[in-house]
Protein backbone atom coordinates (compact mmCIF):
# COMPACT_ATOMS: atom_id res chain seq x y z
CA UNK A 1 63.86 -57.63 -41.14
CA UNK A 2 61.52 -55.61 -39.05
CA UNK A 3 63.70 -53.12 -38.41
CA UNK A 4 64.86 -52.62 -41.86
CA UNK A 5 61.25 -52.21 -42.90
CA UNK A 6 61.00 -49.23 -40.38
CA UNK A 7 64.43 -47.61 -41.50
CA UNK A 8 62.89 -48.18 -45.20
CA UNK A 9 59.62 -46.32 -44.02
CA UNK A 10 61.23 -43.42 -41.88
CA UNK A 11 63.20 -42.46 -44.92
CA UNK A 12 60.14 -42.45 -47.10
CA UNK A 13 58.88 -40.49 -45.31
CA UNK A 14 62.21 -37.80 -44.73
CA UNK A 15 61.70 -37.50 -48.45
CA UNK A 16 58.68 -35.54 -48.52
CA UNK A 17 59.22 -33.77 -44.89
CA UNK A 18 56.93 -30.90 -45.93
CA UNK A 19 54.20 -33.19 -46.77
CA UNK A 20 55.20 -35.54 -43.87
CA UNK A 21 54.82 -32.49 -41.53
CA UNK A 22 51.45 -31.34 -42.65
CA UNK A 23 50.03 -34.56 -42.18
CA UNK A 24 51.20 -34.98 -38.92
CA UNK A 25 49.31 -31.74 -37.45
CA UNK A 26 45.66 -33.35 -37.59
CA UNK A 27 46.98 -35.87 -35.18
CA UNK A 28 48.93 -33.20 -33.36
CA UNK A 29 46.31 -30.77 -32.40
CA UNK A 30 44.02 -33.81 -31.73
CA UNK A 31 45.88 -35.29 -29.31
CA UNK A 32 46.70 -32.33 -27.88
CA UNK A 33 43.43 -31.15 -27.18
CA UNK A 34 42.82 -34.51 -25.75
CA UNK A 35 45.45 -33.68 -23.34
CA UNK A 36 44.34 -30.19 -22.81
CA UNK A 37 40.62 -29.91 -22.45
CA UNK A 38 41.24 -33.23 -20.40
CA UNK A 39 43.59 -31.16 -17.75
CA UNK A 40 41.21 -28.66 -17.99
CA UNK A 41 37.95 -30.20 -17.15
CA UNK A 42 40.20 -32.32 -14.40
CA UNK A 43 41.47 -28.95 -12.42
CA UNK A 44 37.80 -27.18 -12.77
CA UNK A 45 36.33 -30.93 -11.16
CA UNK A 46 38.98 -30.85 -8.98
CA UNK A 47 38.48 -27.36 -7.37
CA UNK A 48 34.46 -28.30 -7.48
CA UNK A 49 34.84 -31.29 -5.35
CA UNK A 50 37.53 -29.55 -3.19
CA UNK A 51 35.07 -26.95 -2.67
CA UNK A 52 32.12 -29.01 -1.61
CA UNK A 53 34.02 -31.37 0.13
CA UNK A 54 35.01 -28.34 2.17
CA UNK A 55 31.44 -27.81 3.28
CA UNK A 56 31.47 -31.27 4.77
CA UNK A 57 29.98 -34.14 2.87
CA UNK A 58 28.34 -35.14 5.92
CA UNK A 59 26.93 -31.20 6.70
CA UNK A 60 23.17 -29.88 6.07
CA UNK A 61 23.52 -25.74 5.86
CA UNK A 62 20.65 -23.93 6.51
CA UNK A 63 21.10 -20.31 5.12
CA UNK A 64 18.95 -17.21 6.13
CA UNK A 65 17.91 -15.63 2.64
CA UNK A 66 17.21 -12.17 2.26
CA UNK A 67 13.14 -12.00 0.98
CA UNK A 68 12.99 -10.10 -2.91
CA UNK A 69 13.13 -6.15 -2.80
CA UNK A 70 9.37 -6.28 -4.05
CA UNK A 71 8.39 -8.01 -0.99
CA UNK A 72 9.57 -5.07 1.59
CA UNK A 73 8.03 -2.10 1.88
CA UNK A 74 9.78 1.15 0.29
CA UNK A 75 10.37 3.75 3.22
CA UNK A 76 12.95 5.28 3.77
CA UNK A 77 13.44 3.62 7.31
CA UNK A 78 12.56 0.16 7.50
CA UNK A 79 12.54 -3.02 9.21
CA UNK A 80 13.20 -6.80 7.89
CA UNK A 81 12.50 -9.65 9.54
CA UNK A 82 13.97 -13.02 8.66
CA UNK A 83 16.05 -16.20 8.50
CA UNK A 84 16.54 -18.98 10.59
CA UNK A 85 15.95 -18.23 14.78
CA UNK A 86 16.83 -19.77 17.40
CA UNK A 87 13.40 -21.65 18.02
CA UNK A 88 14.62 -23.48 14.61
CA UNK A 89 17.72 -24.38 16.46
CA UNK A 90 15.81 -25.65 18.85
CA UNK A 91 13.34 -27.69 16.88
CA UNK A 92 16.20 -29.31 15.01
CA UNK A 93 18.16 -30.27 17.92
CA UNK A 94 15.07 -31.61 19.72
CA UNK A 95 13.19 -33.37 16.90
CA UNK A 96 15.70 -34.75 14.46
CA UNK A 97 17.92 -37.60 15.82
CA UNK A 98 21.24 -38.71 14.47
CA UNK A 99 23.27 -35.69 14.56
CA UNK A 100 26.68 -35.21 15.93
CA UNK A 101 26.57 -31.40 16.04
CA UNK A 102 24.27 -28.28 15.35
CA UNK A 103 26.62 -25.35 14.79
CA UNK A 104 24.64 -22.07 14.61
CA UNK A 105 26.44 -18.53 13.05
CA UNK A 106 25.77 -14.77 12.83
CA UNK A 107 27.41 -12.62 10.41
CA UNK A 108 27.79 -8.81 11.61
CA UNK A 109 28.60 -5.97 9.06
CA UNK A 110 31.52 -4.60 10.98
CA UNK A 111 34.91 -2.83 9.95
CA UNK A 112 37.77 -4.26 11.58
CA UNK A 113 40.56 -2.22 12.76
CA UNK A 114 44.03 -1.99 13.90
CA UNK A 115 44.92 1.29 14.03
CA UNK A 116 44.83 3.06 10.75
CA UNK A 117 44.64 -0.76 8.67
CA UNK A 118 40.96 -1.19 7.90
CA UNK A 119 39.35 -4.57 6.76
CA UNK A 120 36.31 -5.21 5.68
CA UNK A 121 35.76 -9.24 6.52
CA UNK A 122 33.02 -11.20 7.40
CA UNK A 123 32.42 -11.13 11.03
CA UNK A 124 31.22 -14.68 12.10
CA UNK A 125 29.92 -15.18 15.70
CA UNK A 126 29.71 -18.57 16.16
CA UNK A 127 30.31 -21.72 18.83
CA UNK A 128 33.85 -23.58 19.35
CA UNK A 129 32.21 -26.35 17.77
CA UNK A 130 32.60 -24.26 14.41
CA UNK A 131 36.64 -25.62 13.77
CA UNK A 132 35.32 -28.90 13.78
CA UNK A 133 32.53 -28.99 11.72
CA UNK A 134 34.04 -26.69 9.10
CA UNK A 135 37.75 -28.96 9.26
CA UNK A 136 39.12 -25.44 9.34
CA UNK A 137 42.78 -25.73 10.71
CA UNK A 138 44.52 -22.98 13.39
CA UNK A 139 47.80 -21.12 12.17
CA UNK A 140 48.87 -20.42 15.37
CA UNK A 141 47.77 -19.39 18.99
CA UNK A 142 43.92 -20.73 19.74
CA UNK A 143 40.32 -21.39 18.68
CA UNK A 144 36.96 -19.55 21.25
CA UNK A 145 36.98 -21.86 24.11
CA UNK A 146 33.79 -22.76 25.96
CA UNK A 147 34.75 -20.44 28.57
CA UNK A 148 34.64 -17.30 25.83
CA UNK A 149 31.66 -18.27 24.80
CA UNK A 150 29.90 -18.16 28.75
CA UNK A 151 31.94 -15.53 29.26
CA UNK A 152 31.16 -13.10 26.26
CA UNK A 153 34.82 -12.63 26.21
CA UNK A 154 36.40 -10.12 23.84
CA UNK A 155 38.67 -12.42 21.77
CA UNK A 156 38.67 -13.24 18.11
CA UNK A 157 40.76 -15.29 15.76
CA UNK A 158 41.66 -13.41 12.58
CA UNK A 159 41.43 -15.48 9.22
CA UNK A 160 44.58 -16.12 6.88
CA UNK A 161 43.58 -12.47 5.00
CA UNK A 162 42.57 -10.32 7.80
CA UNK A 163 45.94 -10.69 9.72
CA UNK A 164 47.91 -10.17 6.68
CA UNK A 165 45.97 -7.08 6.12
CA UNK A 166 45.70 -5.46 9.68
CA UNK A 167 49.75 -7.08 11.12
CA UNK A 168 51.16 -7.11 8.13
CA UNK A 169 54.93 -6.87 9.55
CA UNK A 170 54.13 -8.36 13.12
CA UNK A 171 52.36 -11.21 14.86
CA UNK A 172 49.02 -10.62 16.04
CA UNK A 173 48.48 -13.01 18.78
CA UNK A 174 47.59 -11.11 22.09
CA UNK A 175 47.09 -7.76 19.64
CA UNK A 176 43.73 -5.95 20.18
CA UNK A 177 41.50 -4.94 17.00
CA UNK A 178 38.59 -2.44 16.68
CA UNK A 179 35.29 -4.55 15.36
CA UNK A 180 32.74 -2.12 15.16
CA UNK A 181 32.92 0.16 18.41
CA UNK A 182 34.30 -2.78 20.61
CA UNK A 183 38.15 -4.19 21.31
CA UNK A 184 38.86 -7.61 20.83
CA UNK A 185 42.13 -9.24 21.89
CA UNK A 186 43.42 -11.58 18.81
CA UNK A 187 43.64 -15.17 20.43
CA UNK A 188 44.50 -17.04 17.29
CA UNK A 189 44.92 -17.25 13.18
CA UNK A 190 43.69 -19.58 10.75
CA UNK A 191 45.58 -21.40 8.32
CA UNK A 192 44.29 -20.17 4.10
CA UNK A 193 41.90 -22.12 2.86
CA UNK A 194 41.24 -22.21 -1.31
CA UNK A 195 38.44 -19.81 -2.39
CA UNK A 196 36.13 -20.52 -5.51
CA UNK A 197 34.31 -17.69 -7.44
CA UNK A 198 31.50 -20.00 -6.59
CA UNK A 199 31.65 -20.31 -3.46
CA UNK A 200 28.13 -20.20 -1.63
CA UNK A 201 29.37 -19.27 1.64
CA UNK A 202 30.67 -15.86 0.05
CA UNK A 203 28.20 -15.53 -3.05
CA UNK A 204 27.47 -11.77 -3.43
CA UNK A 205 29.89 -10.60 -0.76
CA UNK A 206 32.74 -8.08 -1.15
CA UNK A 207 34.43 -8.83 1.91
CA UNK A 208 37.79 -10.16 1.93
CA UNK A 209 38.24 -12.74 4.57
CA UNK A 210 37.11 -13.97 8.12
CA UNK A 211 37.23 -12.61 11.89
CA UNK A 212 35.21 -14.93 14.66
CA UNK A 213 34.13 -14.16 17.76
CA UNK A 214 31.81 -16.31 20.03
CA UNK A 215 28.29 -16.37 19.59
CA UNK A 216 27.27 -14.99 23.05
CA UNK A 217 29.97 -11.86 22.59
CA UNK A 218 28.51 -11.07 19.37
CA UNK A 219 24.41 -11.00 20.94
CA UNK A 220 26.13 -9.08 23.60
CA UNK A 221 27.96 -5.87 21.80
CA UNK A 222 25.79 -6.18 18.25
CA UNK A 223 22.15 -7.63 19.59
CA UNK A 224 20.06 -8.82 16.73
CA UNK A 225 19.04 -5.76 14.36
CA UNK A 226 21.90 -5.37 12.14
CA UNK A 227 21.72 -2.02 10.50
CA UNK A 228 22.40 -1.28 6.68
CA UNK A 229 22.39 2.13 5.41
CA UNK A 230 22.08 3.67 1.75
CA UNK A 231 21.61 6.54 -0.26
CA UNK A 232 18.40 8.08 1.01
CA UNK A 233 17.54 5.47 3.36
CA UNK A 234 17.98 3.47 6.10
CA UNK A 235 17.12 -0.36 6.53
CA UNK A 236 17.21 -2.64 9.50
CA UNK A 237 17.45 -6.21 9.48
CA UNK A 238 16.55 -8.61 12.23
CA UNK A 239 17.83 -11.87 11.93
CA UNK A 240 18.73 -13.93 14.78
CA UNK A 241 20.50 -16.46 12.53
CA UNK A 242 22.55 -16.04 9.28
CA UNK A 243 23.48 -20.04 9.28
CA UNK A 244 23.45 -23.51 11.02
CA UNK A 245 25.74 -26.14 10.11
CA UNK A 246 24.19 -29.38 11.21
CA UNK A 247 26.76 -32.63 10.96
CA UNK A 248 25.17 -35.80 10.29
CA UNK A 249 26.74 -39.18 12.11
CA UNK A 250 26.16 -41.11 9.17
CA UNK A 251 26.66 -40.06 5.80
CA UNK A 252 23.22 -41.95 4.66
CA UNK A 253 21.17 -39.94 7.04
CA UNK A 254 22.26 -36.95 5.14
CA UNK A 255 19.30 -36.99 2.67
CA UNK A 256 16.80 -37.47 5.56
CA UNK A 257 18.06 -35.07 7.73
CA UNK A 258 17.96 -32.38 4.66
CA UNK A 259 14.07 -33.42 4.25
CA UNK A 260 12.93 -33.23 7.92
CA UNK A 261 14.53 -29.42 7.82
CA UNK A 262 13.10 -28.53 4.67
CA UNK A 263 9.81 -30.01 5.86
CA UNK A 264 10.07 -28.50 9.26
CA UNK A 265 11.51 -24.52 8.08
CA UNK A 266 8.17 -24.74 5.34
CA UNK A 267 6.11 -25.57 7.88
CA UNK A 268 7.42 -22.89 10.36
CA UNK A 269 8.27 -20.16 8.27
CA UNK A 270 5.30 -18.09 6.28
CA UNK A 271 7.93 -17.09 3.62
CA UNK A 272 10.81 -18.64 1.55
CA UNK A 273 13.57 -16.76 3.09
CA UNK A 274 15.78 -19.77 3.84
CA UNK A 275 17.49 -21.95 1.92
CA UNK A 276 18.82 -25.54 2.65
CA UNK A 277 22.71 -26.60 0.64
CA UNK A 278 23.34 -30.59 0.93
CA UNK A 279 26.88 -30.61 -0.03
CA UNK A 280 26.80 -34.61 -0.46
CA UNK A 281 24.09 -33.47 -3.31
CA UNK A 282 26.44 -30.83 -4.71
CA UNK A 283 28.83 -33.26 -4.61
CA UNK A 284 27.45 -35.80 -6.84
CA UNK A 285 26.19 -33.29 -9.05
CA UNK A 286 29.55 -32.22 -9.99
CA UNK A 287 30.71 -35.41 -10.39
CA UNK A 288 27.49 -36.23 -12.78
CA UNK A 289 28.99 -32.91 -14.48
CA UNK A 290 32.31 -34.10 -14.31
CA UNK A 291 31.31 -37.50 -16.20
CA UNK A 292 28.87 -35.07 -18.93
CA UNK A 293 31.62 -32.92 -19.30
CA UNK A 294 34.16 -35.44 -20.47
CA UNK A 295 31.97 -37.04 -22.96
CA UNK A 296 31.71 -33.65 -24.78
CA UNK A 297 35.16 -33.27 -24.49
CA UNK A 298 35.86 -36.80 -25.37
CA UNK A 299 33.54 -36.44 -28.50
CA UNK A 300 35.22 -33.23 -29.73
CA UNK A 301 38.56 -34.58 -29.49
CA UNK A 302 37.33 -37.77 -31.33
CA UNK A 303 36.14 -35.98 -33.91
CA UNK A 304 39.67 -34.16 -33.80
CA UNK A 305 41.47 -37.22 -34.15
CA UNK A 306 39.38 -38.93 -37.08
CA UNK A 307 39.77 -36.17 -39.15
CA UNK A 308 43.08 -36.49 -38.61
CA UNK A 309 43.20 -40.28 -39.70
CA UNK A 310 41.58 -39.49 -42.57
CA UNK A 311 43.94 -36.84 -43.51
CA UNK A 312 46.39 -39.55 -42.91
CA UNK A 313 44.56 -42.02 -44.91
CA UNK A 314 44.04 -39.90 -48.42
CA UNK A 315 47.70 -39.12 -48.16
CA UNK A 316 48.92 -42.73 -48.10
CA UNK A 317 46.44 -43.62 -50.60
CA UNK A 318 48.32 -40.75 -52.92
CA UNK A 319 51.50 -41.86 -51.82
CA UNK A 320 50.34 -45.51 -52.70
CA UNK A 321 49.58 -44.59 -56.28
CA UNK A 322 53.15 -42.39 -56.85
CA UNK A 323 55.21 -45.20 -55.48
CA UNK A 324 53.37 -48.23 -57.65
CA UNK A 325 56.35 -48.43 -60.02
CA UNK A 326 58.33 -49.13 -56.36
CA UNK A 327 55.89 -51.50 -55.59
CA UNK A 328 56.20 -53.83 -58.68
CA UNK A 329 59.92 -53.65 -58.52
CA UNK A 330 60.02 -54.81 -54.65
CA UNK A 331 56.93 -57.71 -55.36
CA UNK A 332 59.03 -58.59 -58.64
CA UNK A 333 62.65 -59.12 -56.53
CA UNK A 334 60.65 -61.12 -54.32
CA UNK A 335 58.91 -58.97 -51.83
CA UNK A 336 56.23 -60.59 -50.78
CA UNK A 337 52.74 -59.04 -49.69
CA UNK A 338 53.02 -58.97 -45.87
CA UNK A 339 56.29 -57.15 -46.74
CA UNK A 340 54.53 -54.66 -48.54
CA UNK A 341 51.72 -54.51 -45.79
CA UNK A 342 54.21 -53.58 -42.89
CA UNK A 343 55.83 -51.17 -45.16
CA UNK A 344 52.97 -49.00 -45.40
CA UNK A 345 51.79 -49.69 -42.11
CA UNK A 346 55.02 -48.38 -40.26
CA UNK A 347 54.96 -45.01 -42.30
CA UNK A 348 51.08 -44.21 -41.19
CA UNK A 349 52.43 -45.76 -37.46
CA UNK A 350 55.49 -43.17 -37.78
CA UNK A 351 53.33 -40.68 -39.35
CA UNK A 352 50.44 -40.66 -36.40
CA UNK A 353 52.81 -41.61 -33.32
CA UNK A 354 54.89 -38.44 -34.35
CA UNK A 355 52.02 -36.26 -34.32
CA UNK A 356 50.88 -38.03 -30.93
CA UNK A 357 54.08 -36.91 -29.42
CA UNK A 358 54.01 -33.47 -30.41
CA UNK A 359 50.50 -33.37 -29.48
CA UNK A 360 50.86 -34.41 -26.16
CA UNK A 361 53.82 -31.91 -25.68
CA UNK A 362 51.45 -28.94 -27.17
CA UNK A 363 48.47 -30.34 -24.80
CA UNK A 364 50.75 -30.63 -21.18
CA UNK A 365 52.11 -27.18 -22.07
CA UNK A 366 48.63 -25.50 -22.73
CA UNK A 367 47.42 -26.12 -19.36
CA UNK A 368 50.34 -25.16 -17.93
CA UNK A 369 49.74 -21.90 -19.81
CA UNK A 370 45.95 -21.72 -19.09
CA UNK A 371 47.43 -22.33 -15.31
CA UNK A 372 49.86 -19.67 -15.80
CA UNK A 373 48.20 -16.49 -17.17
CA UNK A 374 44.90 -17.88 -16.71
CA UNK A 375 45.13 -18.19 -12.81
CA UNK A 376 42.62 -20.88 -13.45
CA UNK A 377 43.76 -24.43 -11.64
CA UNK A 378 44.62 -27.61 -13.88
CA UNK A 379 45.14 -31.44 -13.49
CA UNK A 380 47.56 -33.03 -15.93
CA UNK A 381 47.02 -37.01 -14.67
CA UNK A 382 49.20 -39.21 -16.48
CA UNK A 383 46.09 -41.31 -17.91
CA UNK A 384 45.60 -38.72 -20.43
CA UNK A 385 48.89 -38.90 -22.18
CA UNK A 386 48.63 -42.44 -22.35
CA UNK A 387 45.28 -42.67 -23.75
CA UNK A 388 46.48 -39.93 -26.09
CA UNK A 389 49.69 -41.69 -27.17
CA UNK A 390 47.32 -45.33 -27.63
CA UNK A 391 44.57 -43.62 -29.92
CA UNK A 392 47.59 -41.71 -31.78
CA UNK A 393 49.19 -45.14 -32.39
CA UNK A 394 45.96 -46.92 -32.93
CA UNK A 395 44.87 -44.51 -35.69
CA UNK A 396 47.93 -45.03 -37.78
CA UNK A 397 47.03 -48.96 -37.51
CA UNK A 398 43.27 -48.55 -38.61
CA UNK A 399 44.04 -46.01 -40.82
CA UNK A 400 46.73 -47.16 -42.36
CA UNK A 401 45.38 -50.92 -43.29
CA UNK A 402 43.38 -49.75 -46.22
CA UNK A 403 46.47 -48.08 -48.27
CA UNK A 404 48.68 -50.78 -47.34
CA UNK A 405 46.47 -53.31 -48.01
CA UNK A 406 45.58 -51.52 -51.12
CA UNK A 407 49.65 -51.64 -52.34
CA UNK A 408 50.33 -55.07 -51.49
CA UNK A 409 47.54 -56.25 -53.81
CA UNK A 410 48.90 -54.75 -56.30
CA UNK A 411 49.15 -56.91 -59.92
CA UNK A 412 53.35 -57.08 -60.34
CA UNK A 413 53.23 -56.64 -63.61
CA UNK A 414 50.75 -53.46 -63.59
CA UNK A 415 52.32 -52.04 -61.65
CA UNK A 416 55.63 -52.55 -63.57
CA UNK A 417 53.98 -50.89 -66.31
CA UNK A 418 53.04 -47.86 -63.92
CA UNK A 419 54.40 -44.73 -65.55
């Protein structure tokens, strides 16, 4: 019986496929920007937390920050002081317990060379304690030992970019490069890592990858006044520090940690030219974000989707009125009004679930798209076709009931009478 009520309503509905059709597409772009906006707001959360998470969820970064132009004098030669120094190095590892590591880092504004290939990366001098606290993963060959770093050997490891760029047909390990006015032998490559538009660690910069050397090497051939020169001018920069990674044992210690160096840098420093990133914060920022962002997408998809129930609704209710002559004849060969009921049900059921289909189609293949041409990453989890397809299927049931409910209580005889 069931399924001769749903044959009954398909071809009810095959009758008027135009009409059929153009009811459908409320649902359809509904659902489908259900699906979309959902992949959407997924792959941008996604490469958020993959970004953070990079920084170490368990990291405090303290970042040297260059003080306002109005705050420097305007000759044509001159001198800036700032950042973190060493004697903050010191402080923190000597006054703040619980940490596993404190990695400091310098970043030189070198060229790097191998013969006539020129790259412009940043040039991080840093401590073999760096790999670890970053969870940056070797390519091939090895990371600065200890021993390079008492040394002040002349080795680097070239990032993912910087080798393609300089050895782009060969393998660089035991290869010398130029970095500034010095040879370094390559010892080692890193593996890519993903790269956000966002990312703090390369905010502002034009460079185009990484090289490291150790820390000691780079005091040794570049000292501490890093040069900079412009049109007209000439400026010098002193900063003993550009970074320091500290790595908290315990992830709870993280927002204690972060206070005792913000408390200790304000206290030390006479200026703001610092700034401390907690990456746990970041972290549950974006997911705050994450949770903000689909409620506005939920809501705007929701609103989608009820006008297409409605759209649904006044064309059953039409549909209800042409077909009362139908309707008397059925109740008066014995149709009774559940009969009627399911009826009208199964063609708003057909009607939405059709449009959910489609929709969810439309809203996989727009991401994909978005991915595509876009070059901007999305997450198509299978929670969001589901919920699509249940809300499709669930509007044809709520809106549905009033028509059908509206035809089976129809008076037989009226309706008889129906021209």
């Amino acid at each position: 019986m069931f399924v001769r009520t749903v044959r009954l309503g398909v071809r009810s509905l095959l009758l008027h496929k135009l009409r059929s059709a153009l009811t459908t597409l409320g649902v359809l772009f509904g659902v489908s920007s259900v699906v979309a906006m959902l992949a959407i707001g997924e792959g941008a959360s996604a490469e958020a937390q993959e970004q953070i998470r990079r920084l170490g969820s368990q990291n405090v970064i303290l970042r040297s920050v260059k003080p306002p132009e109005d705050a420097v004098s305007n000759q044509e030669t001159r001198v800036i002081s700032y950042g973190i120094t060493r004697a903050d190095l010191a402080r923190v590892e000597a006054t703040i317990p619980g940490l596993r590591r404190v990695v400091p880092l310098r970043e030189l504004p070198e060229e790097v060379r191998n013969g006539d290939r020129v790259s412009r990366p940043r040039v991080i001098a840093t401590i073999p304690a760096y790999l670890e606290a970053t969870g940056r993963v070797l390519g091939s060959g090895r990371w600065i030992s200890e021993v390079d770093e008492v040394r002040t050997t002349n080795v680097c490891v070239l990032g993912y970019e910087v080798a393609r760029q300089l050895f782009p047909f060969a393998n660089p390990l035991g290869e010398r490069v130029k970095i500034g006015a010095d040879y370094f032998t390559v010892v080692g490559t890193l593996l890519p890592r993903v790269r956000l538009d966002s990312d703090p660690a390369e905010a502002g910069s034009e460079s185009t990858g990484e090289v490291f050397i150790s820390l000691s090497t780079g005091q040794k051939w570049f000292g501490e006044m890093l040069v900079k020169q412009r049109a007209g001018s000439r400026e010098m920069e002193e900063v003993q520090l550009h970074e320091m990674i500290i790595e908290v044992d315990r992830a709870e210690d993280v927002p204690f940690v972060a206070a005792a160096c913000r408390t200790m840098l304000a206290r030390e420093h006479d200026q703001r030219d610092y700034e401390v990133v907690v990456p746990l914060e970041l972290l549950m920022r974006a997911e705050e974000t994450k949770r903000i962002f689909n409620i506005v997408l939920g809501s705007i998809a929701g609103i989608s989707l009820l006008v297409g129930g409605i759209g649904i609704m006044n064309v059953m209710l039409a549909t209800v009125t042409e077909r009362t002559r139908e309707i008397g004849i059925r109740r008066a060969l014995g149709a009774k009004r559940r009969h009627i009921v399911v009826q009208f049900l199964v063609e708003c059921v057909v009607l939405s679930v059709g449009g959910g289909l489609l929709g969810i189609a439309l809203g996989i293949a727009i991401p994909l798209g978005v991915e595509h041409w876009a070059d901007m990453r999305t997450v198509v989890t299978i929670q969001a076709p589901l919920l699509a397809f249940g809300i499709s299927a669930g509007i044809g049931v709520i809106f549905g009931l009033y028509p059908a409910w509206r035809a089976a209580n129809m008076d037989p005889v009226e309706a008889l009478r129906h021209e």
